[in-house]
Protein backbone atom coordinates (compact mmCIF):
# COMPACT_ATOMS: atom_id res chain seq x y z
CA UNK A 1 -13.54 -93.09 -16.55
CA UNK A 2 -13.50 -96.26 -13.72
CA UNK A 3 -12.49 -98.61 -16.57
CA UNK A 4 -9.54 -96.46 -17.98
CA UNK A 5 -8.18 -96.31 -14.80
CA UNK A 6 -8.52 -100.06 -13.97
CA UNK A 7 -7.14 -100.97 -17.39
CA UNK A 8 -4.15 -98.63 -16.38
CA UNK A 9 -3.44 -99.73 -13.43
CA UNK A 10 -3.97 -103.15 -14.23
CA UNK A 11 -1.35 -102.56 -17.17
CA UNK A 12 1.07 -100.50 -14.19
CA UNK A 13 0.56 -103.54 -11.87
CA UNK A 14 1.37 -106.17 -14.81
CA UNK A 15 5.31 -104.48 -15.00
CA UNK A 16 5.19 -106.21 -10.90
CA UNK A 17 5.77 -102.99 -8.56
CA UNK A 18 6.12 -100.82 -11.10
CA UNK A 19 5.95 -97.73 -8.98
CA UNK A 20 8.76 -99.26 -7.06
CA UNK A 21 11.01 -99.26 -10.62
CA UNK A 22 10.03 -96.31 -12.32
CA UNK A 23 11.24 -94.50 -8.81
CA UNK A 24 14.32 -96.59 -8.82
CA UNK A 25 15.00 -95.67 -12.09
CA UNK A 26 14.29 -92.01 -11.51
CA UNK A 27 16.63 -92.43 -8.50
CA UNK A 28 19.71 -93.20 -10.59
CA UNK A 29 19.07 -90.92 -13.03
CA UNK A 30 18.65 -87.84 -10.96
CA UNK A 31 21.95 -88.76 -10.08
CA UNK A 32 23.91 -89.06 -13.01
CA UNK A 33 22.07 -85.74 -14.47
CA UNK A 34 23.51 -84.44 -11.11
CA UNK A 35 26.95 -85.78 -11.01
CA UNK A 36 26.89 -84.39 -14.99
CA UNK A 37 26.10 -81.07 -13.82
CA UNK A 38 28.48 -81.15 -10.93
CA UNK A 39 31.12 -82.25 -13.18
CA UNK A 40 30.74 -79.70 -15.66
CA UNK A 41 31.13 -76.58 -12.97
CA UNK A 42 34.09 -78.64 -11.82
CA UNK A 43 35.83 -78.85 -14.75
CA UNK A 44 34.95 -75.20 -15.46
CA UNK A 45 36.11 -73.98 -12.16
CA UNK A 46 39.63 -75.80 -12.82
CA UNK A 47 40.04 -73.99 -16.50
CA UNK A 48 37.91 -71.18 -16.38
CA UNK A 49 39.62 -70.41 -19.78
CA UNK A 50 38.14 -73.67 -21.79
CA UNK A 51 41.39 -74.64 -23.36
CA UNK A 52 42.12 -77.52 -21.43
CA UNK A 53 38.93 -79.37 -22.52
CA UNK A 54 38.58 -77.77 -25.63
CA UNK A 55 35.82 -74.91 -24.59
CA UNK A 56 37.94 -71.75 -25.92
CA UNK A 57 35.63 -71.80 -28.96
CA UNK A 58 32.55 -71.85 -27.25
CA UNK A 59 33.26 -68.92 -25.15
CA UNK A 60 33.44 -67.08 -28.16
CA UNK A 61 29.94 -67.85 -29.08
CA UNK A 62 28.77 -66.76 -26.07
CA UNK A 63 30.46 -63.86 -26.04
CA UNK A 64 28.15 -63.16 -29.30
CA UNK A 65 24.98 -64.74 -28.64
CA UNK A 66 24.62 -63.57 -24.70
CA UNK A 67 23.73 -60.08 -23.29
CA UNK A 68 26.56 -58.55 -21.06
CA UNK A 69 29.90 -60.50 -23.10
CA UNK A 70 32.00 -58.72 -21.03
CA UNK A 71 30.82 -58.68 -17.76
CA UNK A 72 28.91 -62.54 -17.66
CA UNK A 73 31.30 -63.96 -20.22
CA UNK A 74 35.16 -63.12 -19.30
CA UNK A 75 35.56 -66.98 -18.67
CA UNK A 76 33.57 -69.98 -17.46
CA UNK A 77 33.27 -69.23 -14.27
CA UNK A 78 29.45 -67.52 -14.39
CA UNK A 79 28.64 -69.92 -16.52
CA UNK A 80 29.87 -73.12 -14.04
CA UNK A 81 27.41 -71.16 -11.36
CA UNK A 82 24.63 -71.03 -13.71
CA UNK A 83 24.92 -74.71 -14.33
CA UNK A 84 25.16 -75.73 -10.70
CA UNK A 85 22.16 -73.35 -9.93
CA UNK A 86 19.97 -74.67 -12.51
CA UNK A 87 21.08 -78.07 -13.23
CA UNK A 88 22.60 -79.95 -10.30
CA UNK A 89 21.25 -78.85 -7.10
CA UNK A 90 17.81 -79.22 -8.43
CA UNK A 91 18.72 -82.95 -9.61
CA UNK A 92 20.31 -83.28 -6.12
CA UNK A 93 17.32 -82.12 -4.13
CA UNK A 94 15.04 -83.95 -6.68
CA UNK A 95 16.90 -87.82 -5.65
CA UNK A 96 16.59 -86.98 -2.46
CA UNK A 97 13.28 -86.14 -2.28
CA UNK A 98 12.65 -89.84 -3.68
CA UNK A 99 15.13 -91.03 -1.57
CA UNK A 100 12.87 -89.18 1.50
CA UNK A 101 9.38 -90.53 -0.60
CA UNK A 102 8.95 -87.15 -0.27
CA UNK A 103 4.72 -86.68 -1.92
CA UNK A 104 6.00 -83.41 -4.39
CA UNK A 105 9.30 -86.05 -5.28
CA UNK A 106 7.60 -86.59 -8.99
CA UNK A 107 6.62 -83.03 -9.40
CA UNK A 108 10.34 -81.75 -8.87
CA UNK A 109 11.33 -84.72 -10.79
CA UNK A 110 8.99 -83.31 -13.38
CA UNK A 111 10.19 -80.05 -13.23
CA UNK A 112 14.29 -80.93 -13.27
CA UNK A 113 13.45 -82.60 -16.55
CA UNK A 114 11.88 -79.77 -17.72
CA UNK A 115 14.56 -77.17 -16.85
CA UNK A 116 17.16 -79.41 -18.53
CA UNK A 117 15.64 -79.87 -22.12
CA UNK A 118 15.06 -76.06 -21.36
CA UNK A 119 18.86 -75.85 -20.78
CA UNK A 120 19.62 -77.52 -23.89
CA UNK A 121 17.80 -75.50 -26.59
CA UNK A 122 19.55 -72.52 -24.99
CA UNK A 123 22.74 -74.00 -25.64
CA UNK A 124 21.60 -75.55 -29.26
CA UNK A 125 20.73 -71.88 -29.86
CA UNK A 126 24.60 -71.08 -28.53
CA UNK A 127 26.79 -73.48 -30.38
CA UNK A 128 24.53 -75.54 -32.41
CA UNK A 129 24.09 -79.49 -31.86
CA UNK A 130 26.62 -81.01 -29.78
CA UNK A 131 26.61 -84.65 -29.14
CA UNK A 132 26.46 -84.24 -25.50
CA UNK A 133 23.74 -81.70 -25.67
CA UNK A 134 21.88 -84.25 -27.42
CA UNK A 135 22.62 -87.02 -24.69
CA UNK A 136 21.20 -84.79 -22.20
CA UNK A 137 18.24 -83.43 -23.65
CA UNK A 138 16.89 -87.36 -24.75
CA UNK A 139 18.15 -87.56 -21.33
CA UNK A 140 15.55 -84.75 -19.92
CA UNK A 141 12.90 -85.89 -21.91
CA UNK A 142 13.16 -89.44 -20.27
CA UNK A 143 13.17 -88.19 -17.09
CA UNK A 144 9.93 -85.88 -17.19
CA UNK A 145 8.72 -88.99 -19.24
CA UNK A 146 9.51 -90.97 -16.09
CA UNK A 147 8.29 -88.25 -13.50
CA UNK A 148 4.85 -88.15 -15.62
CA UNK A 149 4.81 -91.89 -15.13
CA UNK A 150 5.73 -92.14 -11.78
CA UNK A 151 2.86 -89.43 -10.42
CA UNK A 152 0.39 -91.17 -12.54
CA UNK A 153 1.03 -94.31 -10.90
CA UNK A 154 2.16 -93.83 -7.82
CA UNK A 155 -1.51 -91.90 -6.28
C-alpha cells in the first residue's frame, strides 16, 4: 500500500507541481463550461422561440419526449432556467471554490462533471447526437477525470 502511493506520487511529482496544473487546468475549464451554460440561457432568453438560432425543431421534441409540453415547454424560457440552475452556477461556484483553495473545491469539481455528462444523455435521449452535445459531454468526462486527479493528488 506505502509503495503504490510513493510510486504515485513520485509519478504526480515527476509532471513538476502537478497539483498546481491539474487545478489550473480545472480553473479554466470550470469557466468555459460556465460561460457555455451562461451563454446558452442567454441566447434562450433573447429568442425564447428558437428560430433565431435554429432551436424551433428542438422544441418540438421536447414537447414529445418531456412530461408537462404545455406548461414546461411553451418556449425556451424553462428550459434557459434549468440550464443555469444545473449547469452554470454550479461551474461558477465550482472555479471559485479553486480560486478560494476551498478543501471540498475537487469534490464539487467532481460533481459539476458529473451533472453535465448527466445533462447530456438527457438531451441525447431528446434530440439524438448533436455535435455540441458531444463537445460537452467529452468535455464532462475530462473534468471529473481532472477532479478525480486533482483530489487524489492534492491530500
Amino acid at each position: 500500500m506505502e509503495n503504490a502511493r510513493r510510486l504515485r506520487s513520485a509519478s504526480w511529482r515527476g509532471l513538476g507541481n502537478g497539483s498546481v496544473i491539474m487545478k489550473t487546468f480545472l480553473k479554466i475549464l470550470t469557466i468555459f463550461i460556465a460561460v457555455g451554460a451562461v451563454g446558452g440561457a442567454v441566447m434562450m432568453w433573447m429568442d425564447p422561440t428558437g428560430v433565431s438560432w435554429g432551436g424551433d425543431p428542438m422544441l418540438d421534441l421536447l414537447r414529445s419526449k418531456m412530461p408537462w409540453p404545455d406548461v414546461l415547454f411553451k418556449n425556451f424560457i424553462p428550459s434557459s432556467y434549468a440550464l443555469l440552475a444545473v449547469n452554470g452556477l454550479p461551474q461558477l461556484l465550482a472555479a471559485l471554490m479553486l480560486f478560494k483553495n476551498h478543501p471540498w473545491a475537487g469534490h464539487v469539481t467532481l460533481v459539476c462533471g458529473i451533472i453535465l455528462m448527466l445533462w447530456i444523455v438527457l438531451e441525447w435521449w431528446i434530440w439524438g447526437f448533436v455535435a455540441l452535445s458531444n463537445i460537452f459531454f467529452v468535455l464532462g468526462l475530462i473534468e471529473a477525470i481532472g477532479a478525480v486527479c486533482y483530489i487524489r493528488h492534492s491530500r
